[in-house]
Each structure stands twice: as C-alpha cells, then as structure tokens.
Protein backbone atom coordinates (compact mmCIF):
# COMPACT_ATOMS: atom_id res chain seq x y z
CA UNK A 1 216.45 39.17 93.59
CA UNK A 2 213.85 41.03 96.04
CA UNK A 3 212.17 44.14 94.42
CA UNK A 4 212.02 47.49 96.41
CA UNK A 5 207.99 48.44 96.74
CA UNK A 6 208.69 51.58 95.64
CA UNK A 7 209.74 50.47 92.72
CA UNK A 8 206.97 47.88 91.61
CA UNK A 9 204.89 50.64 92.70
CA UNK A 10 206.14 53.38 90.40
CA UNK A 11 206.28 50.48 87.51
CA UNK A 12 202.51 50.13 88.00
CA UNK A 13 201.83 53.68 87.93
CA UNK A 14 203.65 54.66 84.54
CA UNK A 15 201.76 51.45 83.05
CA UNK A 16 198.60 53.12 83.63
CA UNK A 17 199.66 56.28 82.77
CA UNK A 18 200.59 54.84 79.51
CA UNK A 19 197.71 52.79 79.30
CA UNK A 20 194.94 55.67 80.53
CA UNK A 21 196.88 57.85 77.44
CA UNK A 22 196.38 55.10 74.79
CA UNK A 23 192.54 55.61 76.03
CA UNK A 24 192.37 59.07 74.15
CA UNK A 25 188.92 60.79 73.06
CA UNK A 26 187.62 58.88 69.98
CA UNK A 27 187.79 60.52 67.03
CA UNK A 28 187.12 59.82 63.13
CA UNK A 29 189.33 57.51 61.93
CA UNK A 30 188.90 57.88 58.13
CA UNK A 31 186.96 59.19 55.45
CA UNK A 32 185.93 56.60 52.53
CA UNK A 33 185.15 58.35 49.31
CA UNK A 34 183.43 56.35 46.16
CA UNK A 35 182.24 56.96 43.20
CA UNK A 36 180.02 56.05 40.46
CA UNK A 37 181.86 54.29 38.19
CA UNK A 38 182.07 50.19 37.85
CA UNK A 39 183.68 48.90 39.28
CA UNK A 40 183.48 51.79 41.87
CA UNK A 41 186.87 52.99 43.36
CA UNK A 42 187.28 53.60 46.76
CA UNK A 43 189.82 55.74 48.48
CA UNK A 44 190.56 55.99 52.45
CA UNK A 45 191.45 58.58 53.61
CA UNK A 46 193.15 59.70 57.13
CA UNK A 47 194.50 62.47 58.65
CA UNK A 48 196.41 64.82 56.93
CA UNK A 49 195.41 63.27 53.54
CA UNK A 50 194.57 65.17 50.39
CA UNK A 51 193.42 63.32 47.24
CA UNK A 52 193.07 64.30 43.85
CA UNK A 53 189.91 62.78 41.49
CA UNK A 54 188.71 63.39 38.27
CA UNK A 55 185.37 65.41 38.28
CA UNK A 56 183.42 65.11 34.98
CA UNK A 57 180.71 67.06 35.00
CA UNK A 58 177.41 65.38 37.09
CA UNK A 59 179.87 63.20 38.66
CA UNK A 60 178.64 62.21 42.31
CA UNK A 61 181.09 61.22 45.26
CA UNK A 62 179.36 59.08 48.75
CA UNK A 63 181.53 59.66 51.89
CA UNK A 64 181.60 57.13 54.60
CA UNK A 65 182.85 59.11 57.82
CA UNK A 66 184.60 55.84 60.18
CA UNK A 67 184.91 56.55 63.81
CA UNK A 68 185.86 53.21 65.99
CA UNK A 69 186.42 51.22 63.20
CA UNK A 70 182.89 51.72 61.62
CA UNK A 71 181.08 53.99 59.67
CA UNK A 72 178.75 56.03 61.58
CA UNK A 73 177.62 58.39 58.82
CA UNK A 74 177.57 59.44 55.32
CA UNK A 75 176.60 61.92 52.80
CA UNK A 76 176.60 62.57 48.69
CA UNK A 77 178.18 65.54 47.42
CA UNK A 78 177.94 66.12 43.82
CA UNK A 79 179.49 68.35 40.92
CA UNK A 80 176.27 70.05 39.66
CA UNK A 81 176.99 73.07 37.09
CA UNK A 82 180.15 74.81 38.03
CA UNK A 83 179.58 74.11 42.01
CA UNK A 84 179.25 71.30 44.27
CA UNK A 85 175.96 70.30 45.99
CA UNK A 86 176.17 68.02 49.48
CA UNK A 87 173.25 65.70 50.76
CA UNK A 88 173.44 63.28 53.78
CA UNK A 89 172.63 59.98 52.37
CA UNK A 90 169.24 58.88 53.73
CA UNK A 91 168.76 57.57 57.36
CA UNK A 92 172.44 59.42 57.91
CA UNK A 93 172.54 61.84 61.21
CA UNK A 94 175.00 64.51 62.67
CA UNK A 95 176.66 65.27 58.97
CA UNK A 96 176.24 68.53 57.52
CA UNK A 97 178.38 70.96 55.10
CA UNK A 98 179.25 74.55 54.76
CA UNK A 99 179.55 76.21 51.62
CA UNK A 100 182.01 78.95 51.70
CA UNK A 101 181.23 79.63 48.09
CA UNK A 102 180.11 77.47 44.67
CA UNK A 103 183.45 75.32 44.78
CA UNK A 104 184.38 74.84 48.20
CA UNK A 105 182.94 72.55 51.10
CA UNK A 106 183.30 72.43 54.39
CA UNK A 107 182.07 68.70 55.99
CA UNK A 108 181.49 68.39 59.56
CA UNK A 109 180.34 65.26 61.37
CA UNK A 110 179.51 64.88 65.04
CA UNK A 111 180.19 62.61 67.62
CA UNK A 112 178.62 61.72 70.58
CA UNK A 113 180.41 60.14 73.66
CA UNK A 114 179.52 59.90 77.21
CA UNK A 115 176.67 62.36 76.41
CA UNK A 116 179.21 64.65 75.43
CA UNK A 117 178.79 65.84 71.01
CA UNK A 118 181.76 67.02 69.44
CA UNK A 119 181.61 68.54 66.17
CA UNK A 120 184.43 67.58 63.66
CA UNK A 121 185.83 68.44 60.68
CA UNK A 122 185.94 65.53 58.56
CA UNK A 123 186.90 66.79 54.84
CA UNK A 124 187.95 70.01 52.92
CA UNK A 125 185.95 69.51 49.45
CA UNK A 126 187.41 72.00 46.66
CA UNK A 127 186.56 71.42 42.97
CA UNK A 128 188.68 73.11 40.09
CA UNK A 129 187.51 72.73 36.45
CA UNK A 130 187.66 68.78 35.86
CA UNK A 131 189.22 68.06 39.15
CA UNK A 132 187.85 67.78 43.02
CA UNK A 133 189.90 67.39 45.91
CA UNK A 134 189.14 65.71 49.18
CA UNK A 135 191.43 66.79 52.49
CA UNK A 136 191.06 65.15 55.88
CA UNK A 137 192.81 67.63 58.39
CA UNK A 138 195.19 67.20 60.80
C-alpha cells in the first residue's frame, strides 16, 4: 500500500506542529513551602493550588520557586507581630514581594530565557489570626 506525498507530507507537518506546541515558554513549575518544625514538612505546590498552614506566632516559612525541574530561587517569609515579613534567602536572585498591606503578600520571581526576563507571579501569601495561606495562580 503506496502512500500519497501529500499525505506523508501533511502527517509530518501536524507532528511538528504538535511537537513545536509541546515546546511552550518555560514557566515555574511549583512552589515548595517548608517549615521549621522537625521533621520539617514540605508541601508542593502547582498551579491553581491554595494551601492552608498553621501560623503560630514567629513561625517562618522557606519557598523554593522550581522552574525546569529545579529550583532556581528562594526566599523566607515570616509571621512577625500581626504581619508577615519576606526575605530572599541568601545568594537567591530575581525574587521579590509586594506588600499590599500587614497580612498580605504578593511573590514574584523572574525568569530569564533567550535574554528575554519575565516576571511571574509565583504565590498569593495571606495570613489570618493562627493561619497563613499559600496560592499559586493559574
């Protein structure tokens, strides 16, 4: 059974297509949070995830921000007095926070391809009384 050349032809292109769309602009895969505790939990989180943690007071949280399978960056952000204070763990680069007010965080991280740096949102940070939230956006 002979194959038109057309055909093979079209084949070949939707394979690429498909394969050139897998190829999308990297991103941040997930956002580790820990804590100090022992043993120390750890909690991954990816898009679209919110998660809940106790937050006694002086508790401090380490993010590891993962982009192609590897962390990249980092930062501490910890429950001082009724707010939340944020500090990119040493030798950590393109991390940095925004406080819309005493509870709230903003994190962003950014990434650099093909000379190109895109700023990201990595995690919503919100504390209420003896809880803190962590949200990776969409």
């Amino acid at each position: 059974m002979r194959m038109e050349p057309r055909v093979l032809f079209i084949a070949a292109m939707l394979l690429s297509v498909l394969a050139l769309a897998a190829c999308g602009a990297p991103g941040i895969d997930r956002v580790d949070v820990t804590w100090d505790t022992d043993p120390p939990p750890r909690w991954g989180l990816y898009p679209g995830y919110r998660q809940e943690i106790p937050c006694p007071r002086g508790a401090t949280y380490h993010i590891d921000v993962y982009s192609k399978g590897k962390a990249f960056t980092g930062a501490a952000i910890a429950a001082s007095g009724g707010g939340l204070a944020f500090k990119p763990t040493a030798g950590a680069r393109d991390i940095e926070a925004e406080a819309p007010d005493a509870t709230h965080l903003v994190v962003y991280a950014t990434l650099n391809t093909d000379g190109q740096q895109n700023r990201r949102l990595v995690l919503r940070v919100e504390r209420k009384g003896e809880k803190i939230y962590f949200e990776f956006p969409k």
